[in-house]
PDB file of N, CA and C in Angstrom:
ATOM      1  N   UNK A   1      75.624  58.322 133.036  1.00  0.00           N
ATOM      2  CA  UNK A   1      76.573  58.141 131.977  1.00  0.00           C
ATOM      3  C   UNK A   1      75.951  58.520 130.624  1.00  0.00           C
ATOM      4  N   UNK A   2      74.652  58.577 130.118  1.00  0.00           N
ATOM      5  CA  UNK A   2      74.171  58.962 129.478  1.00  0.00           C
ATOM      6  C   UNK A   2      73.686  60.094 128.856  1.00  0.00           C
ATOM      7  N   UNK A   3      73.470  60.713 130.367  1.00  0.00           N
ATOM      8  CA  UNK A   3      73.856  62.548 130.121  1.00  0.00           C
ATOM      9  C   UNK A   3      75.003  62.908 129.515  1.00  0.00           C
ATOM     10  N   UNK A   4      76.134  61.797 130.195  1.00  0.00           N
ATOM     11  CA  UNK A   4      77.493  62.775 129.630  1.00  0.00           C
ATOM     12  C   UNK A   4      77.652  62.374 128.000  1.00  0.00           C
ATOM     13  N   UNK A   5      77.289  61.107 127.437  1.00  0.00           N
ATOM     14  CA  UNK A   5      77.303  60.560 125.886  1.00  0.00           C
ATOM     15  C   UNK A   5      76.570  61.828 125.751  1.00  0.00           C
ATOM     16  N   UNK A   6      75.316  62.634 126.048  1.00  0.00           N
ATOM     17  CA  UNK A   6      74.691  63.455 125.018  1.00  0.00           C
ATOM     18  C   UNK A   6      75.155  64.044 125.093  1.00  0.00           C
ATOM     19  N   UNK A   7      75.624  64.699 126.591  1.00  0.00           N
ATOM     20  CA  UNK A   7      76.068  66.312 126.449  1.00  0.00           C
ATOM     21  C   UNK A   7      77.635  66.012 124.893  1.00  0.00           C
ATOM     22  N   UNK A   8      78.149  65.256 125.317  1.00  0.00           N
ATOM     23  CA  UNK A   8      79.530  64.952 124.202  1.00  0.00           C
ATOM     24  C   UNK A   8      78.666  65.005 122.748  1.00  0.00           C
ATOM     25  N   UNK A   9      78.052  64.338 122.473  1.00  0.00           N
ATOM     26  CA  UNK A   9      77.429  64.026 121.303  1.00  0.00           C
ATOM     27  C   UNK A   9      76.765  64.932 120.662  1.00  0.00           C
ATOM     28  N   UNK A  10      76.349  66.574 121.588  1.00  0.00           N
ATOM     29  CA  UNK A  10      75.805  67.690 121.405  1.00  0.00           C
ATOM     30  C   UNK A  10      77.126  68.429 120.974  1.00  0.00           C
ATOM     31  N   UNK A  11      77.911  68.320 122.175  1.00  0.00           N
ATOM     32  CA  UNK A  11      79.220  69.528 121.730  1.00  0.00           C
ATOM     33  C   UNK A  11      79.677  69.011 120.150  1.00  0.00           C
ATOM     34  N   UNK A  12      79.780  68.241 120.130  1.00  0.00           N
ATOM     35  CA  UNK A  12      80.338  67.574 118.703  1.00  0.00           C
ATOM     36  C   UNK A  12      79.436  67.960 117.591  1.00  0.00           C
ATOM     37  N   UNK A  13      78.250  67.501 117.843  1.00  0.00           N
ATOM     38  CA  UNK A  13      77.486  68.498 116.634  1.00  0.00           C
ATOM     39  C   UNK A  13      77.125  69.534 116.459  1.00  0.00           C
ATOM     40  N   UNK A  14      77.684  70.424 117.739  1.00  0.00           N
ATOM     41  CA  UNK A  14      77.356  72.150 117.634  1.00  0.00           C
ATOM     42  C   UNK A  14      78.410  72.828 117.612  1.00  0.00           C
ATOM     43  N   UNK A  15      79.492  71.658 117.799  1.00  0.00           N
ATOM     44  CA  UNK A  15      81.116  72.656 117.570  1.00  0.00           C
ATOM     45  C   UNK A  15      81.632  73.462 116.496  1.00  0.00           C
ATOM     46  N   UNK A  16      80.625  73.420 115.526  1.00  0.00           N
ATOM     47  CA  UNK A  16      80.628  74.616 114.424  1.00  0.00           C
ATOM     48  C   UNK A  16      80.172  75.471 114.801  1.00  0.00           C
ATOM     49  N   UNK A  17      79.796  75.846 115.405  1.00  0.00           N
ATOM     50  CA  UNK A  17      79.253  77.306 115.528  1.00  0.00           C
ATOM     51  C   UNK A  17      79.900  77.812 116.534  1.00  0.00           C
ATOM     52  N   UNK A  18      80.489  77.852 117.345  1.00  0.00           N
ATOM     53  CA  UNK A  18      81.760  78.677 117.684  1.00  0.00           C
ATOM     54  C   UNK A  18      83.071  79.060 116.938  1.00  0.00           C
ATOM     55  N   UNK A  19      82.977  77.678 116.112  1.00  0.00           N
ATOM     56  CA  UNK A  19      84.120  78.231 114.670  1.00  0.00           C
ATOM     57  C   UNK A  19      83.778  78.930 113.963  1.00  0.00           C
ATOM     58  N   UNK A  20      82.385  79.047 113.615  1.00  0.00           N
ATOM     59  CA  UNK A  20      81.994  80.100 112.504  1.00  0.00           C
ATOM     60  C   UNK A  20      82.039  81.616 113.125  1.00  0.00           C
ATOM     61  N   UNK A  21      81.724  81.675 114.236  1.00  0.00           N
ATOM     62  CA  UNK A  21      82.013  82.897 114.853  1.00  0.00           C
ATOM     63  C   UNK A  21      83.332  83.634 114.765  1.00  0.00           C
ATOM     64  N   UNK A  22      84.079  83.003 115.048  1.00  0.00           N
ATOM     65  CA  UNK A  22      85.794  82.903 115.830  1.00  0.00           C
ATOM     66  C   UNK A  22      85.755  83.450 114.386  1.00  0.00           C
ATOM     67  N   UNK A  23      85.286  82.566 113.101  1.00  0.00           N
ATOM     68  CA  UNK A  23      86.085  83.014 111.812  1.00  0.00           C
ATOM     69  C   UNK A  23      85.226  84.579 111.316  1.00  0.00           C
ATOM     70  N   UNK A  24      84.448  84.256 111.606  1.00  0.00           N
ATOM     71  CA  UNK A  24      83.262  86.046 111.388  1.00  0.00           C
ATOM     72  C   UNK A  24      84.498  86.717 112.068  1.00  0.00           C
ATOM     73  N   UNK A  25      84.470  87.071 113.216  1.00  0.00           N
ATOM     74  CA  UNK A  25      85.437  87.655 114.103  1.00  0.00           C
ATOM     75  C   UNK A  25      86.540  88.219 113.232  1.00  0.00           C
ATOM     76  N   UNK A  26      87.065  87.092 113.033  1.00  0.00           N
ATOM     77  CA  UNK A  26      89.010  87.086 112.503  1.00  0.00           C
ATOM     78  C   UNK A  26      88.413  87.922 111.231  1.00  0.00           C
ATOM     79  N   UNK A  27      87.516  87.259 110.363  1.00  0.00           N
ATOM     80  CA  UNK A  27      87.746  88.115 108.662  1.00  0.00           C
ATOM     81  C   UNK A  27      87.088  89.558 108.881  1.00  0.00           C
ATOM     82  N   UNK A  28      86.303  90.278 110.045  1.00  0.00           N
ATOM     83  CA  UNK A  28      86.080  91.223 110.467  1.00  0.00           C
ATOM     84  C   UNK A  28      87.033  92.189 110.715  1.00  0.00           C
ATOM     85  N   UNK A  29      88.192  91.775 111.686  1.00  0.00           N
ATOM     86  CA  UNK A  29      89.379  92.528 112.106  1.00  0.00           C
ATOM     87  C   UNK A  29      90.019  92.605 110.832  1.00  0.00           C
ATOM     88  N   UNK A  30      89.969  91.743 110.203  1.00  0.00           N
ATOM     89  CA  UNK A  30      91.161  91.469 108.910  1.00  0.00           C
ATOM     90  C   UNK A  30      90.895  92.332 107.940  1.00  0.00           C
ATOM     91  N   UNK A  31      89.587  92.349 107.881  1.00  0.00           N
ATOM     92  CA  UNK A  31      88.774  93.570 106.962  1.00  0.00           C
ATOM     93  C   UNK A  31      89.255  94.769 107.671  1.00  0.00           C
ATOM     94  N   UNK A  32      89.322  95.256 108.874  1.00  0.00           N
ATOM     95  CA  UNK A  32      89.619  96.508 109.571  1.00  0.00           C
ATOM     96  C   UNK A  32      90.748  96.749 109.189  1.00  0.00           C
ATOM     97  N   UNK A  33      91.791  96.009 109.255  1.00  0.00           N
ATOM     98  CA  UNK A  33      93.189  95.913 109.247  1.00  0.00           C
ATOM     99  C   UNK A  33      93.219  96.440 107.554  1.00  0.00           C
ATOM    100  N   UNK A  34      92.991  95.730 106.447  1.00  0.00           N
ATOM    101  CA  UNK A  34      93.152  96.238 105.167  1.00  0.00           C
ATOM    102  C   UNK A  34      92.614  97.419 104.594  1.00  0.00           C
ATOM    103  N   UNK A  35      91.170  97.835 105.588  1.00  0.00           N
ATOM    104  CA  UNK A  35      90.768  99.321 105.034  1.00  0.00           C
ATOM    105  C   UNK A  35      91.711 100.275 105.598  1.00  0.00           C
ATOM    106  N   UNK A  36      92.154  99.752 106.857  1.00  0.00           N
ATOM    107  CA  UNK A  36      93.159 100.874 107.284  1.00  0.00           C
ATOM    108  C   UNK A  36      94.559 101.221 106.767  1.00  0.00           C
ATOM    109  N   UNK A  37      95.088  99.856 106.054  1.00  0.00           N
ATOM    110  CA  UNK A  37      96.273  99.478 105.321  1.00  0.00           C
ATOM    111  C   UNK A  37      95.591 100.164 103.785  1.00  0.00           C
ATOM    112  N   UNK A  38      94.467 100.171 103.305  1.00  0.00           N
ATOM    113  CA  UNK A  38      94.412 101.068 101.767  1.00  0.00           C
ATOM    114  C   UNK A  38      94.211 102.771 102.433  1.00  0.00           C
ATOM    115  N   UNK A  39      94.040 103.312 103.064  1.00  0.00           N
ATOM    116  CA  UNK A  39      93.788 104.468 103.903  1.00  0.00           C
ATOM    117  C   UNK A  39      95.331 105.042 103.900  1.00  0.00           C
ATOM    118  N   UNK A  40      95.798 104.039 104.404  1.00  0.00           N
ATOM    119  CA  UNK A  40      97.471 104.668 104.265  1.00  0.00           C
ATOM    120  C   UNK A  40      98.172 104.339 103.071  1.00  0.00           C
ATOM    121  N   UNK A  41      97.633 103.726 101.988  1.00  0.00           N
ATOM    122  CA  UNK A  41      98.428 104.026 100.823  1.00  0.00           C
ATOM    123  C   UNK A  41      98.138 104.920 100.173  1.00  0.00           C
ATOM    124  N   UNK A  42      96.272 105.701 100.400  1.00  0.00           N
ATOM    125  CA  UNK A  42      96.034 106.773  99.710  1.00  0.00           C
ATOM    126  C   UNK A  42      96.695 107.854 100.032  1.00  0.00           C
ATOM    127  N   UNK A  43      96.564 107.903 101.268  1.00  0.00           N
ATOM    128  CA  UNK A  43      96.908 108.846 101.663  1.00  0.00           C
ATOM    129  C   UNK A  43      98.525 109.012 101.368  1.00  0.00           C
ATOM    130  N   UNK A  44      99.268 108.085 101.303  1.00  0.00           N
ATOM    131  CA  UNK A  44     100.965 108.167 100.785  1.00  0.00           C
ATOM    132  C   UNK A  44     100.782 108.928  99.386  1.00  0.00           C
ATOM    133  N   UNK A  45      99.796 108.348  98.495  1.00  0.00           N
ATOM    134  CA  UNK A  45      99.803 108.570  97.135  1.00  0.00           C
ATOM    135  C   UNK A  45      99.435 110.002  96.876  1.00  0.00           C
ATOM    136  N   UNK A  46      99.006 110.808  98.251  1.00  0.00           N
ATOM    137  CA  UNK A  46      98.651 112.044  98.103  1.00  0.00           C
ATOM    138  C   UNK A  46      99.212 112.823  98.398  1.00  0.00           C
ATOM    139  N   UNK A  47     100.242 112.345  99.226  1.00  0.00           N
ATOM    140  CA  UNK A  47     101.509 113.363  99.709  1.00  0.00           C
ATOM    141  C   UNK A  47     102.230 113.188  98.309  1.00  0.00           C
ATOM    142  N   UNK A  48     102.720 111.973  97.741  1.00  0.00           N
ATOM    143  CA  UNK A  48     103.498 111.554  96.952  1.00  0.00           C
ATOM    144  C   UNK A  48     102.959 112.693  95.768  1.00  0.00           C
ATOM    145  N   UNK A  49     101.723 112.933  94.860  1.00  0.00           N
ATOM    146  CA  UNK A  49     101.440 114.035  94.568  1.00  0.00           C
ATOM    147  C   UNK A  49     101.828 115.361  94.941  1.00  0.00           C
ATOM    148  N   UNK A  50     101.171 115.826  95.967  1.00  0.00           N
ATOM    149  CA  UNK A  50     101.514 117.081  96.463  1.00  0.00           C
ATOM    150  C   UNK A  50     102.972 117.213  96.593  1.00  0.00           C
ATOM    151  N   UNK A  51     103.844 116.619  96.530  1.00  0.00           N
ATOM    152  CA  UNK A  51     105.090 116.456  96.377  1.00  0.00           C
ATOM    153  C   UNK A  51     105.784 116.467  95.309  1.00  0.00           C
ATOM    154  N   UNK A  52     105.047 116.249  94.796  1.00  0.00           N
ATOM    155  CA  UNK A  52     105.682 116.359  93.025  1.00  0.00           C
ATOM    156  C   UNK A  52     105.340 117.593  92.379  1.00  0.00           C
ATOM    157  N   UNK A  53     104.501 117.546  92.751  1.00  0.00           N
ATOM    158  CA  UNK A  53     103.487 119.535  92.510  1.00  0.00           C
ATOM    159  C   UNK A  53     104.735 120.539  92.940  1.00  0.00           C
ATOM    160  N   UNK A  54     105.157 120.264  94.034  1.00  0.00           N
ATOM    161  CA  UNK A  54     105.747 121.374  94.667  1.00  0.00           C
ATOM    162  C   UNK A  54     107.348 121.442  94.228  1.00  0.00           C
ATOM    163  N   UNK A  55     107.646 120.035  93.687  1.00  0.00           N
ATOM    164  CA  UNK A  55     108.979 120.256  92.940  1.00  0.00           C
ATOM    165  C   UNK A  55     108.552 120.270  91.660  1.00  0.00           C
ATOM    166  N   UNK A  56     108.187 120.189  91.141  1.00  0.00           N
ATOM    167  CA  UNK A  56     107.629 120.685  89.667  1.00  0.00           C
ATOM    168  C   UNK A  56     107.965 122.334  89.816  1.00  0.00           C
ATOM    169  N   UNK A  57     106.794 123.032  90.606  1.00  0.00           N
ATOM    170  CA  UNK A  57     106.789 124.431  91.064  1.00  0.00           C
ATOM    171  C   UNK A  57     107.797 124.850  91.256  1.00  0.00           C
ATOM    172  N   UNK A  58     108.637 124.324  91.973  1.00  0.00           N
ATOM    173  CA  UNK A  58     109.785 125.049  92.513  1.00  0.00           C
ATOM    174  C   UNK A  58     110.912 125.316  91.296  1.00  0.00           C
ATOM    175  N   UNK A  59     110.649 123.550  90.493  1.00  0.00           N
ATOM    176  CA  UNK A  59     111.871 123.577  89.550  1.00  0.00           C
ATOM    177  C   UNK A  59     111.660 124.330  88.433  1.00  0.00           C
ATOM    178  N   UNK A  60     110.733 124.760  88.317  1.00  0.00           N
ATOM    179  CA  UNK A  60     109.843 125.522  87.096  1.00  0.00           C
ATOM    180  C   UNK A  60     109.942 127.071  87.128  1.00  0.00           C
ATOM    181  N   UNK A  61     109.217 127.532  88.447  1.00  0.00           N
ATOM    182  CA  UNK A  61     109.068 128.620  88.778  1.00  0.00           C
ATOM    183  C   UNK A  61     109.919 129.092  89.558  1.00  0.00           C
ATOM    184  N   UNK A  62     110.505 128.861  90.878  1.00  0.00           N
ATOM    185  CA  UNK A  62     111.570 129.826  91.486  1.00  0.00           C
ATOM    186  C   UNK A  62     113.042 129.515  91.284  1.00  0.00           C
ATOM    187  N   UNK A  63     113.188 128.374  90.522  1.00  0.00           N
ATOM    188  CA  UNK A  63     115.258 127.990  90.209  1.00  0.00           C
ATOM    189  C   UNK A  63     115.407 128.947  89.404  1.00  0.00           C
ATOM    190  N   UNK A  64     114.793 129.437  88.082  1.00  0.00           N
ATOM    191  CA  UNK A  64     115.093 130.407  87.355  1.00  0.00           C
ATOM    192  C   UNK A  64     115.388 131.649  87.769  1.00  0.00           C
ATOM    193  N   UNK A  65     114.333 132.328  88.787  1.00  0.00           N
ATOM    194  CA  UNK A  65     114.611 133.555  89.472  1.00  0.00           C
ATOM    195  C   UNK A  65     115.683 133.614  90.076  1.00  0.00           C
ATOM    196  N   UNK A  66     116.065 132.307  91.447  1.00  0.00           N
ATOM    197  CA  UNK A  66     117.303 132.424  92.070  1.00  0.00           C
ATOM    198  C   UNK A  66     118.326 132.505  91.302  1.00  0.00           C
ATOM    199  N   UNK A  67     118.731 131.854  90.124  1.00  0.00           N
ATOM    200  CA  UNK A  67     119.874 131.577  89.349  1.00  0.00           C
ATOM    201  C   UNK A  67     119.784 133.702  88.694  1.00  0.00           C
ATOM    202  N   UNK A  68     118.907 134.067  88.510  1.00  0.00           N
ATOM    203  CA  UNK A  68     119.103 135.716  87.883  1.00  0.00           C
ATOM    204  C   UNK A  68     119.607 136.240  88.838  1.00  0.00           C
ATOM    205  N   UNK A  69     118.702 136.045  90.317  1.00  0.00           N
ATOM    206  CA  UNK A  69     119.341 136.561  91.281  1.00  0.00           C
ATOM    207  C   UNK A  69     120.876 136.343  91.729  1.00  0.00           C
ATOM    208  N   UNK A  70     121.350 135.173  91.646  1.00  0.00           N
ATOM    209  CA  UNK A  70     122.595 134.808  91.880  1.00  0.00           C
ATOM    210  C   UNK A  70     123.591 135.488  90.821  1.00  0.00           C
ATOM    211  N   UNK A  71     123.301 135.397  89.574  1.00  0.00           N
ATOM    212  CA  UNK A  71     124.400 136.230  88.826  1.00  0.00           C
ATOM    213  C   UNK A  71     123.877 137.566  89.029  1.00  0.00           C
ATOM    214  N   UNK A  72     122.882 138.371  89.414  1.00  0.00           N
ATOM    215  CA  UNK A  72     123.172 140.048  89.846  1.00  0.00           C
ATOM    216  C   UNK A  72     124.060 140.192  90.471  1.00  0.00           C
ATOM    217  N   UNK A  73     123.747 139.114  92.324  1.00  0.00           N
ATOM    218  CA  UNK A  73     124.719 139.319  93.606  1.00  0.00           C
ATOM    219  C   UNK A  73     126.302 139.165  92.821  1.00  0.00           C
ATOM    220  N   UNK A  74     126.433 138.431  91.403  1.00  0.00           N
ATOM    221  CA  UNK A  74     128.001 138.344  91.460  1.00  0.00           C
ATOM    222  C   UNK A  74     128.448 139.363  90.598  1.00  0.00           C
ATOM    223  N   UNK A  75     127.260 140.170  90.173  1.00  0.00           N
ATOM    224  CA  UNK A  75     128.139 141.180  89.356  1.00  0.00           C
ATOM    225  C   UNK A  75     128.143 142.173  90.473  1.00  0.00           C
ATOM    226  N   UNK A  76     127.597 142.461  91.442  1.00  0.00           N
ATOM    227  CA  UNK A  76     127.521 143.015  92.416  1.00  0.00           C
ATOM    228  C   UNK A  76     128.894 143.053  93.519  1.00  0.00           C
ATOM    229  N   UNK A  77     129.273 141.917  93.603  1.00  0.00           N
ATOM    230  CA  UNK A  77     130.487 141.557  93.960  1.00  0.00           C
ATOM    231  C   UNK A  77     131.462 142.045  93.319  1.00  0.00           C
ATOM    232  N   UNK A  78     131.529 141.848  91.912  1.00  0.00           N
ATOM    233  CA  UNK A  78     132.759 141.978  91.499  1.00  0.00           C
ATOM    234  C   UNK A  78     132.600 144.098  91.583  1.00  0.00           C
ATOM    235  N   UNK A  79     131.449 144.577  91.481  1.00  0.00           N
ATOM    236  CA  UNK A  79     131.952 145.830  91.625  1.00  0.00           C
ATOM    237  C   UNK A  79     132.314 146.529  92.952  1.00  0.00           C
ATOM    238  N   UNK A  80     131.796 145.358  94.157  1.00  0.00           N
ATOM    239  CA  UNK A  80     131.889 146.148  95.078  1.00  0.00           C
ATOM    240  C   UNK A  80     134.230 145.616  95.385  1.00  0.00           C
ATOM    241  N   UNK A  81     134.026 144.446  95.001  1.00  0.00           N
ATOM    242  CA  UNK A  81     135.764 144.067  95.094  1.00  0.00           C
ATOM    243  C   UNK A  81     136.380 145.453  94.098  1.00  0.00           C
ATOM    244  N   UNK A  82     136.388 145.914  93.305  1.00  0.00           N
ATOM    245  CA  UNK A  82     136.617 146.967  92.136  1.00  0.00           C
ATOM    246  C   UNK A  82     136.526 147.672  93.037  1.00  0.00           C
ATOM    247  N   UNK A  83     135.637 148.223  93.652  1.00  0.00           N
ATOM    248  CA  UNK A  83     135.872 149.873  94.798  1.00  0.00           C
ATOM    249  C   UNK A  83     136.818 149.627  95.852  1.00  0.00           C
ATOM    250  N   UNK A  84     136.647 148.539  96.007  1.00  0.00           N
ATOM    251  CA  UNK A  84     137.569 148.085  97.396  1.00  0.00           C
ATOM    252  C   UNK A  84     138.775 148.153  97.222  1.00  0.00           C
ATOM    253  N   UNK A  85     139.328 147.184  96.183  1.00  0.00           N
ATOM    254  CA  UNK A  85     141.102 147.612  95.742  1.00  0.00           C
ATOM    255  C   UNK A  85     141.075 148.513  95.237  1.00  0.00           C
ATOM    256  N   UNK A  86     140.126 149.415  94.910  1.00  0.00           N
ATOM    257  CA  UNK A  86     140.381 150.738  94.870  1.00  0.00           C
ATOM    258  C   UNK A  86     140.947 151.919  96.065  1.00  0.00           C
ATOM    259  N   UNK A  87     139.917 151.664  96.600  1.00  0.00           N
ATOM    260  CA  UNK A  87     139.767 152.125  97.823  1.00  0.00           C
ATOM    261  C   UNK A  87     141.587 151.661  99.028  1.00  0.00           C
ATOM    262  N   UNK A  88     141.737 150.473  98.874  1.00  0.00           N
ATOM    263  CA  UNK A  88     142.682 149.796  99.174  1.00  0.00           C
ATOM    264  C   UNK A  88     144.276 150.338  98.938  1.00  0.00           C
ATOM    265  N   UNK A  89     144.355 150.893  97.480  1.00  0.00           N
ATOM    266  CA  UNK A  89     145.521 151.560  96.984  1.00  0.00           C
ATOM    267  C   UNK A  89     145.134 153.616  97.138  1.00  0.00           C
ATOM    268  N   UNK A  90     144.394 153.591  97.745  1.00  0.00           N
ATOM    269  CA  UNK A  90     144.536 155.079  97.784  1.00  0.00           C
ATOM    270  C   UNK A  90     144.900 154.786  99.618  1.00  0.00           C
ATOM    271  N   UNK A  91     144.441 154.194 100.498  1.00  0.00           N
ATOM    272  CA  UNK A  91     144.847 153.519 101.889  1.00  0.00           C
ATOM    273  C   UNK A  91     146.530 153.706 101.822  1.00  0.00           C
ATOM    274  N   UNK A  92     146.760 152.922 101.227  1.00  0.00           N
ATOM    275  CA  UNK A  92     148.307 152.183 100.883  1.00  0.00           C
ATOM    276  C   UNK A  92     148.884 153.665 100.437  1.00  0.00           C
ATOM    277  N   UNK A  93     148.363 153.951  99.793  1.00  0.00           N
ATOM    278  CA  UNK A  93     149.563 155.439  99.287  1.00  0.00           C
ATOM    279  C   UNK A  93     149.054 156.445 100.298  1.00  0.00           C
ATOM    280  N   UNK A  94     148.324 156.567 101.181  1.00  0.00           N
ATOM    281  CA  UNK A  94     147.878 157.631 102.121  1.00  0.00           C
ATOM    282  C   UNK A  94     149.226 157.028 103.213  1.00  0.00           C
ATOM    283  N   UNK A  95     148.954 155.571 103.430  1.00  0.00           N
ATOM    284  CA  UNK A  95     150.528 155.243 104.441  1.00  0.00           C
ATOM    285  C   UNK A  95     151.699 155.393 104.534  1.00  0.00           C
ATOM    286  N   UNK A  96     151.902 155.469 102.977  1.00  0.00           N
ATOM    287  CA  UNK A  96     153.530 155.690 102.654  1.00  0.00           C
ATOM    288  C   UNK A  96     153.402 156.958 102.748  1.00  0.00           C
ATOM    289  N   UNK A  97     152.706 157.984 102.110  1.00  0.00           N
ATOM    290  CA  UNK A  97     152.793 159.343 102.505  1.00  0.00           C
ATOM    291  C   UNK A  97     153.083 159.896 103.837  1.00  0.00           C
ATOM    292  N   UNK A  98     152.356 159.251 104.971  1.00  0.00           N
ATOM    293  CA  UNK A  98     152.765 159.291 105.883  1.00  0.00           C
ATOM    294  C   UNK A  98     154.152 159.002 106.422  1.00  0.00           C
ATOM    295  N   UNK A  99     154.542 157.808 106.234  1.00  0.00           N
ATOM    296  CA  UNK A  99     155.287 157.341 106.388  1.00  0.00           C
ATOM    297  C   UNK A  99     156.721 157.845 106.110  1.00  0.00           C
ATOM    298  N   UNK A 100     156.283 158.372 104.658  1.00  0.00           N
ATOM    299  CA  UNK A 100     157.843 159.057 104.615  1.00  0.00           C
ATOM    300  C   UNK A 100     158.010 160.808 105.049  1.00  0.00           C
ATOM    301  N   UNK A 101     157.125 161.312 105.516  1.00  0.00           N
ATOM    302  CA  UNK A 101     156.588 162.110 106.036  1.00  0.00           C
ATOM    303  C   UNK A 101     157.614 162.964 106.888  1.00  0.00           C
ATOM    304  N   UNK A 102     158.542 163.872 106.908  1.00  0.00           N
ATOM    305  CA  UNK A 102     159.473 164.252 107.958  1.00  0.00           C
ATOM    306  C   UNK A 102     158.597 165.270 108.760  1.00  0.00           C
ATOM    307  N   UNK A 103     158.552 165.255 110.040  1.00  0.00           N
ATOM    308  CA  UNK A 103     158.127 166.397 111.020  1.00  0.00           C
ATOM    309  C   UNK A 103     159.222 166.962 111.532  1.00  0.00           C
TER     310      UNK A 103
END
């Protein structure tokens, strides 16, 4: 019965040191867990950059070109519509010519 009072009387005064472990352990992972959690905010903050770069760029440098380009294609349009109803009424009077045409 005396063995078992010590062995008890041992666990009781050495039962810290499996807690101190357990807690080494836990603030170890926990540490893993937050370098990996700042890892992915840098890395957000670097897309989030490069992302802004590239609409900056874009809004800076190629909206202007497309917008020149876009009013050429419409003056372009309007001359190619201009040949067309052109083109359209010489059609139209080539039909009626026909048309009234006696053989």
């Amino acid at each position: 019965m005396q063995d078992l009072a010590n062995a008890f009387s041992w666990l009781f005064a050495n039962i810290h040191v499996p807690g101190w472990i357990a807690l080494v352990i836990l603030a170890w992972k926990a540490s893993a867990r937050f370098e990996k959690f700042t890892s992915g905010v840098s890395t957000a903050e670097k897309s989030a950059k490069a992302s802004e770069e590239i609409i900056n760029k874009v809004a800076n440098n190629h909206l202007p070109h497309i917008e020149q380009a876009v009013n050429d294609l419409s003056g372009h349009v309007q001359e190619l519509k201009t040949e067309l109803v052109s083109e359209l009424k010489g059609v139209r009077s080539d039909l009626l010519q026909y048309a009234l045409r006696k053989d």
